[in-house]
N, C-alpha and C. Protein backbone atom coordinates (compact mmCIF):
# COMPACT_ATOMS: atom_id res chain seq x y z
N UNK A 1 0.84 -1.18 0.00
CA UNK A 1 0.00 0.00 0.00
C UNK A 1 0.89 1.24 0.00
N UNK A 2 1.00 2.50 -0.95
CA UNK A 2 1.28 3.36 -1.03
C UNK A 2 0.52 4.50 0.20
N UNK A 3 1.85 4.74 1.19
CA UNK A 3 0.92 5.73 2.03
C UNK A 3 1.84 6.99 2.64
N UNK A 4 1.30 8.30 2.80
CA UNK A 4 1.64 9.13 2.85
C UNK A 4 1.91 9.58 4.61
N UNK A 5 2.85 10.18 5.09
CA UNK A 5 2.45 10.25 6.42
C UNK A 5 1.79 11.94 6.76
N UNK A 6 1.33 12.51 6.98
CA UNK A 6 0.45 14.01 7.33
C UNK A 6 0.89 14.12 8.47
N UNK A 7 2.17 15.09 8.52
CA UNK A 7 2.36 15.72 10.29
C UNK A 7 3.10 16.91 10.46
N UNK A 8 2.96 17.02 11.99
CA UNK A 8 3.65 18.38 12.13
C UNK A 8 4.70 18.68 12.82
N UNK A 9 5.56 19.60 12.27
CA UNK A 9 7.32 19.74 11.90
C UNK A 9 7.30 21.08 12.62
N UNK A 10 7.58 21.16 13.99
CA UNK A 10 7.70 22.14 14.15
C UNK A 10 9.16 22.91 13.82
N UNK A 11 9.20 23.79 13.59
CA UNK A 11 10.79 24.55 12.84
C UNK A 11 11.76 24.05 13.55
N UNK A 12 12.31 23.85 15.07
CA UNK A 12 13.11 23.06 15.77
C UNK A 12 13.49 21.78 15.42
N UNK A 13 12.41 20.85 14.95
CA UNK A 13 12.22 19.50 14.55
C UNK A 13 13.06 19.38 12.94
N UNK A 14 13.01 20.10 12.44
CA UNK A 14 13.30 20.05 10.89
C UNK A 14 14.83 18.89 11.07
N UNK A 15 15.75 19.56 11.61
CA UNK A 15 17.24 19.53 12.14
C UNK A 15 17.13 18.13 12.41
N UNK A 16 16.50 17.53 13.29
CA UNK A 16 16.80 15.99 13.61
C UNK A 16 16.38 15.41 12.84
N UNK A 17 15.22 15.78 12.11
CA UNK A 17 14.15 14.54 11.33
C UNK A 17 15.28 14.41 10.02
N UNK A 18 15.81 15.38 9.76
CA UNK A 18 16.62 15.44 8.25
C UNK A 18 17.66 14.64 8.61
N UNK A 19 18.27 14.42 9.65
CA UNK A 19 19.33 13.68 10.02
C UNK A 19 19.41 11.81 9.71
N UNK A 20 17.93 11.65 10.55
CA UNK A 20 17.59 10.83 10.83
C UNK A 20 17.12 9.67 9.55
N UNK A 21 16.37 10.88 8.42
CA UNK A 21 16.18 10.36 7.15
C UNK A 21 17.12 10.03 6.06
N UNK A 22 18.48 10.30 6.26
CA UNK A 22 19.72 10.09 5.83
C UNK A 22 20.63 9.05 6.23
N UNK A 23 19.78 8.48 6.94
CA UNK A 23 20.69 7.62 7.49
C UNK A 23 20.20 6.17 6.86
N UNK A 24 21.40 5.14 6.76
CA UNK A 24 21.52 4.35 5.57
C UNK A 24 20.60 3.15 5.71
N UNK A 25 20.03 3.04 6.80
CA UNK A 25 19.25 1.80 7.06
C UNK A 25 17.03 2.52 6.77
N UNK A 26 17.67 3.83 7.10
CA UNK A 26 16.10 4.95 7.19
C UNK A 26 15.32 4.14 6.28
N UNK A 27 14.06 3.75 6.30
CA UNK A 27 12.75 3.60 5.30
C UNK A 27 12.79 4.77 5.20
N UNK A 28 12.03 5.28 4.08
CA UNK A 28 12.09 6.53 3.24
C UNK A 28 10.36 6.27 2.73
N UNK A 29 9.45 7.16 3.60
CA UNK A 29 7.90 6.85 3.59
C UNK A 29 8.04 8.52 3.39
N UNK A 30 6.84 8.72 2.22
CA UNK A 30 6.45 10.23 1.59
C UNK A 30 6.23 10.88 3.12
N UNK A 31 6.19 12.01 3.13
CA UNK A 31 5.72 12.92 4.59
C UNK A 31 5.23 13.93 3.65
N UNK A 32 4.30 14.76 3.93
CA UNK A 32 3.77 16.37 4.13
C UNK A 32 3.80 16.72 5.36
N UNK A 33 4.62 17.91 5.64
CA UNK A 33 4.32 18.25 6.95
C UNK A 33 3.81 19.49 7.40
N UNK A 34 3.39 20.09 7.80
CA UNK A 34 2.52 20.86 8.45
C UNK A 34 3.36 21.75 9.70
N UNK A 35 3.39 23.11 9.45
CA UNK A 35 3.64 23.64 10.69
C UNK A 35 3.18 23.91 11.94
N UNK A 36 2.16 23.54 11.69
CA UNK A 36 1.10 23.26 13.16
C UNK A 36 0.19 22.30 12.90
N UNK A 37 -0.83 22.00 14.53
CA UNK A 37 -1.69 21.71 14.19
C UNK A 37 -2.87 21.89 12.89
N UNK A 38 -2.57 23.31 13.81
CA UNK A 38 -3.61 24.37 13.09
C UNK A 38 -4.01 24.47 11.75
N UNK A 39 -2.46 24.60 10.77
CA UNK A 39 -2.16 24.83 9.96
C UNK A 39 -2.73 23.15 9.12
N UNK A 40 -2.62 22.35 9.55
CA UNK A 40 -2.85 20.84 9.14
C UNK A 40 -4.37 20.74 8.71
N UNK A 41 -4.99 21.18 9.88
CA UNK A 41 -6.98 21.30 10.46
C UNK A 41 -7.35 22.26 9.33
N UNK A 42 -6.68 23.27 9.03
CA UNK A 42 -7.32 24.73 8.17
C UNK A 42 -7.24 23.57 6.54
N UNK A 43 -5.52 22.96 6.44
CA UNK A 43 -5.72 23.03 5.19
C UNK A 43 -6.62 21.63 4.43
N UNK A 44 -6.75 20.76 5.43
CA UNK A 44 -7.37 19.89 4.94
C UNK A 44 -8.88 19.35 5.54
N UNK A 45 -9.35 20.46 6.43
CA UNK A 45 -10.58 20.70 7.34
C UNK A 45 -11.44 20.85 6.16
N UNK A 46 -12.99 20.83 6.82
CA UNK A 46 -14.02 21.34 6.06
C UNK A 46 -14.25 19.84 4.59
N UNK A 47 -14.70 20.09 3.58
CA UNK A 47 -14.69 19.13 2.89
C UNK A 47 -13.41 18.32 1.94
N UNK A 48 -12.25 19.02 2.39
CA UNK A 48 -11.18 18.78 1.72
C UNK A 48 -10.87 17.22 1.74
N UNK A 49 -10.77 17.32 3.40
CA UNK A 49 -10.64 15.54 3.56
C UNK A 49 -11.45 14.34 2.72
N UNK A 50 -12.82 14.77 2.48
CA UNK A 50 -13.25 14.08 1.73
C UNK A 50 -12.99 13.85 0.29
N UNK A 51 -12.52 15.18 -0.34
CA UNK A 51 -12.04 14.91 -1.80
C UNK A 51 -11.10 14.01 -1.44
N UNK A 52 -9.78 14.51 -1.10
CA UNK A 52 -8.27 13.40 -0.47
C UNK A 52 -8.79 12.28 -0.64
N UNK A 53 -10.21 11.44 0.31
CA UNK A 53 -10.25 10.34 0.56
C UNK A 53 -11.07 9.69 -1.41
N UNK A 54 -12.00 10.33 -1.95
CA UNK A 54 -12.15 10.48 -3.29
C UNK A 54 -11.30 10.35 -3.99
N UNK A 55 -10.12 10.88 -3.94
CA UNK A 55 -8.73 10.94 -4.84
C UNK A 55 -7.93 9.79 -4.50
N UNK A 56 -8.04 9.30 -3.21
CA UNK A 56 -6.62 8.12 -3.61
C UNK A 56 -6.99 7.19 -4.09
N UNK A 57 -5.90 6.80 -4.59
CA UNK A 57 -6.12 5.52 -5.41
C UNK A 57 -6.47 5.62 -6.88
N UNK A 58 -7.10 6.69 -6.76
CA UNK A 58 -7.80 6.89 -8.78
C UNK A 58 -7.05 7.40 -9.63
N UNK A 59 -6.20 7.86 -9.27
CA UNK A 59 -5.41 8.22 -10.22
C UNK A 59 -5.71 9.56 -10.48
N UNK A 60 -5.16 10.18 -11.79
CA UNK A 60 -4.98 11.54 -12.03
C UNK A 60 -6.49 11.60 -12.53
N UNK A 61 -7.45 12.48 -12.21
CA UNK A 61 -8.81 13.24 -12.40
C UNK A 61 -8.76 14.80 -12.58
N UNK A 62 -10.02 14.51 -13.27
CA UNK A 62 -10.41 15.97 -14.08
C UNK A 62 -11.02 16.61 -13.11
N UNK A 63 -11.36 18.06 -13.00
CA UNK A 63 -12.15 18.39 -11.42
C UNK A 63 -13.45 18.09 -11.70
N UNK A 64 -14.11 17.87 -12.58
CA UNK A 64 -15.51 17.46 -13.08
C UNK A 64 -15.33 16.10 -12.39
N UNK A 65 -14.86 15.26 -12.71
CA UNK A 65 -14.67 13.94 -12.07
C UNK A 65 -14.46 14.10 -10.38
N UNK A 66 -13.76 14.33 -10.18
CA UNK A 66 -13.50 14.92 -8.75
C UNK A 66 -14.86 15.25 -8.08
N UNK A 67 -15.29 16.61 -8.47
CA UNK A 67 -16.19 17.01 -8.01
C UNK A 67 -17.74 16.10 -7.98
N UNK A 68 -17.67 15.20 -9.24
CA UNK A 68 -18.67 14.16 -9.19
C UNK A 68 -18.42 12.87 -8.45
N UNK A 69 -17.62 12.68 -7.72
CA UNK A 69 -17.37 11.50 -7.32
C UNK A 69 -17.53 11.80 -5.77
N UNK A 70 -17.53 13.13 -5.23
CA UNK A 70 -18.15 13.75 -3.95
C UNK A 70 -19.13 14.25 -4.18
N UNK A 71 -20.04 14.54 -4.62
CA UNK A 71 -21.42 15.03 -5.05
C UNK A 71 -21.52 16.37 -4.76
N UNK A 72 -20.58 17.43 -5.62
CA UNK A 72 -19.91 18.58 -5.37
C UNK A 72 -20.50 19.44 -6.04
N UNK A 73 -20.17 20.57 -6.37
CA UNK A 73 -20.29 21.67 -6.81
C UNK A 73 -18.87 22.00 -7.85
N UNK A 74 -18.77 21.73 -8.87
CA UNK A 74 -17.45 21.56 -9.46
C UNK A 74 -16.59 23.09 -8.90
N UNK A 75 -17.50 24.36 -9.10
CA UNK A 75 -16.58 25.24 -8.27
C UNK A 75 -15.99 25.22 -7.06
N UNK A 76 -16.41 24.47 -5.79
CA UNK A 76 -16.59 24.69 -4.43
C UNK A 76 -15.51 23.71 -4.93
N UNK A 77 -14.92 22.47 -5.45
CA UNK A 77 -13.77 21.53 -5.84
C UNK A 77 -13.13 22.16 -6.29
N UNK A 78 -13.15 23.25 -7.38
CA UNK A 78 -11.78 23.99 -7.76
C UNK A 78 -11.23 24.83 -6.60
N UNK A 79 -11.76 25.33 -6.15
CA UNK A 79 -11.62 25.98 -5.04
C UNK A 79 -10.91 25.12 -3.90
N UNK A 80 -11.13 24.06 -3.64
CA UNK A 80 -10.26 23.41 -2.57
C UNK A 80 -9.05 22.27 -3.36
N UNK A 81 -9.30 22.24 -4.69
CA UNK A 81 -7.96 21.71 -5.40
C UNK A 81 -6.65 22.65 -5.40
N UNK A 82 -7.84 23.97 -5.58
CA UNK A 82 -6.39 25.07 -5.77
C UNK A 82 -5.33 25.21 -4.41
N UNK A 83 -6.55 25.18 -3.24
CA UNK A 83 -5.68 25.03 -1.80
C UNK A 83 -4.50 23.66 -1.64
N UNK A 84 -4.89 22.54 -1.81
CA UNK A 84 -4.61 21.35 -1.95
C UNK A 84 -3.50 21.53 -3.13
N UNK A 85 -3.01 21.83 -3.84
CA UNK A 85 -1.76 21.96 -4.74
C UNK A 85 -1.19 23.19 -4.65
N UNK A 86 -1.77 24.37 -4.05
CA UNK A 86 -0.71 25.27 -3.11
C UNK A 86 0.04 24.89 -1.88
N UNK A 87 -0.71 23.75 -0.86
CA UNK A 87 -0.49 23.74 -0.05
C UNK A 87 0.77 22.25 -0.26
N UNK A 88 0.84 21.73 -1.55
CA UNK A 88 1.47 20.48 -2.14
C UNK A 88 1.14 19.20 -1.76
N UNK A 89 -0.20 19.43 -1.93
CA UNK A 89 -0.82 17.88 -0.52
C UNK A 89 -0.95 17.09 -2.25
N UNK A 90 -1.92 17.82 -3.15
CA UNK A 90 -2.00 17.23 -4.71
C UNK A 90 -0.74 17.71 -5.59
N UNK A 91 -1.17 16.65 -6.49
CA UNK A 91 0.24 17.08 -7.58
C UNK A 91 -1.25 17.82 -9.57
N UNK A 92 -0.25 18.18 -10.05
CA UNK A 92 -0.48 18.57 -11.31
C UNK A 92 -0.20 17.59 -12.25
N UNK A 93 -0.87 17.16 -13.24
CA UNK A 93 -0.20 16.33 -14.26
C UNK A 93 0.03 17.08 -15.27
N UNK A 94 1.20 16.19 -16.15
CA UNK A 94 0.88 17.08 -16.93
C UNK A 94 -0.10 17.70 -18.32
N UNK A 95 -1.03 16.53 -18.08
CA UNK A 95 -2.49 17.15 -19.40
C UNK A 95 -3.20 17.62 -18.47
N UNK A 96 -3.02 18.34 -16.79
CA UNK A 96 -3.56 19.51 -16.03
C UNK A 96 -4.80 18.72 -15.22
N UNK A 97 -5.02 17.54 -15.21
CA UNK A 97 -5.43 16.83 -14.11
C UNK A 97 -5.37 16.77 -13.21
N UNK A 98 -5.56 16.64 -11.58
CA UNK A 98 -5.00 16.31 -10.71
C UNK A 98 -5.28 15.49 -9.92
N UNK A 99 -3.91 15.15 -9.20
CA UNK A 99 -3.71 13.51 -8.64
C UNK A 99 -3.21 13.22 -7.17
N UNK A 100 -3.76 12.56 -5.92
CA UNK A 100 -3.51 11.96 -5.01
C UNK A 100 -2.64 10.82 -5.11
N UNK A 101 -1.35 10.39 -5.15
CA UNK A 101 -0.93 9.42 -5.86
C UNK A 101 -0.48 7.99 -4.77
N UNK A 102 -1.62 8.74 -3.37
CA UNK A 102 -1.56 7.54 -2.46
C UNK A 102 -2.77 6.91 -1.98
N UNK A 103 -2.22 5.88 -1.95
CA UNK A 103 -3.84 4.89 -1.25
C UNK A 103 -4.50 4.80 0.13
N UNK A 104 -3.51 5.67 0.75
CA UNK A 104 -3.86 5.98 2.41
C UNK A 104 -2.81 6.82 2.77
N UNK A 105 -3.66 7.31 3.58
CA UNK A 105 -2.66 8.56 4.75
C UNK A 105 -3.16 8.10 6.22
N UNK A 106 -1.67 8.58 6.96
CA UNK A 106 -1.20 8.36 8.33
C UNK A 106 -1.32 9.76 8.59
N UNK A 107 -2.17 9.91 9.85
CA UNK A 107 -1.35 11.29 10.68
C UNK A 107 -1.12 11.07 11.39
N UNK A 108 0.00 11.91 11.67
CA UNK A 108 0.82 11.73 12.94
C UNK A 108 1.73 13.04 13.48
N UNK A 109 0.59 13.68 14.85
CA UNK A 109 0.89 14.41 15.85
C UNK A 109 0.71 14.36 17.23
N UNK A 110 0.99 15.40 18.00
CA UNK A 110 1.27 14.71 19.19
C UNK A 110 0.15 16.49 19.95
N UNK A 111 -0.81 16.20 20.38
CA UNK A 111 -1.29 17.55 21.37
C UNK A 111 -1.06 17.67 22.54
N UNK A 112 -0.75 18.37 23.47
CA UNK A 112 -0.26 18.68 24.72
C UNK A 112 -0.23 19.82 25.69
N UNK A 113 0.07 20.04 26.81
CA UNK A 113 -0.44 20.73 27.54
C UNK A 113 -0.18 22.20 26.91
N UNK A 114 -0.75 23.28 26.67
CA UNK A 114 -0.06 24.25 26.56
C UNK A 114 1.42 24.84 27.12
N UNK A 115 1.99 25.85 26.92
CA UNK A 115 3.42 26.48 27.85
C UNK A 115 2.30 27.31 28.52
């Protein structure tokens, strides 16, 4: 199964995780990471998650397709594709499709007491 991991990197963290992924024995699993929670919840909150879950696996789609396969509003889908490939969660093809090119996502963060 092709799977993506979704988490959050806080700017301190960058330094070890890069270390750690260089190293010669490392599995090497896709990451997006996210500078916050927050930032994670905003960009894939609301109906986004559901396209994501629409998109994996299918391969590269048209937003008409997209948007019909969530029972959408093809604008209200362009509109959260455009977030979703700013934010580099989707990719672009190149006949301008776009594509989830995993079959599942992991998140993985950690919430805690405030400072």
């Amino acid at each position: 199964m092709n799977t993506v991991i979704f988490d959050v990197l806080e700017p301190g963290m960058l330094r070890r995780d890069v270390g750690q992924a260089f190293r010669a024995d490392a599995v090497q699993v896709p990451r997006i990471s996210f500078a916050s929670p927050e930032l994670l919840f905003k960009v894939l909150g609301g109906r986004r998650w559901e396209l994501l879950q629409a998109m994996s696996g299918a391969g590269a789609l048209g937003i008409r397709e997209a948007a019909r396969r969530v029972g959408r509003d093809v604008r209200a889908v362009h509109a959260d594709i455009q977030i979703l490939l700013r934010e580099g969660v989707i990719d672009r093809t190149e006949d301008g499709k776009v594509e989830f090119p995993y079959d599942a996502v992991h998140v993985d963060f950690t919430i805690g007491r405030a400072a």
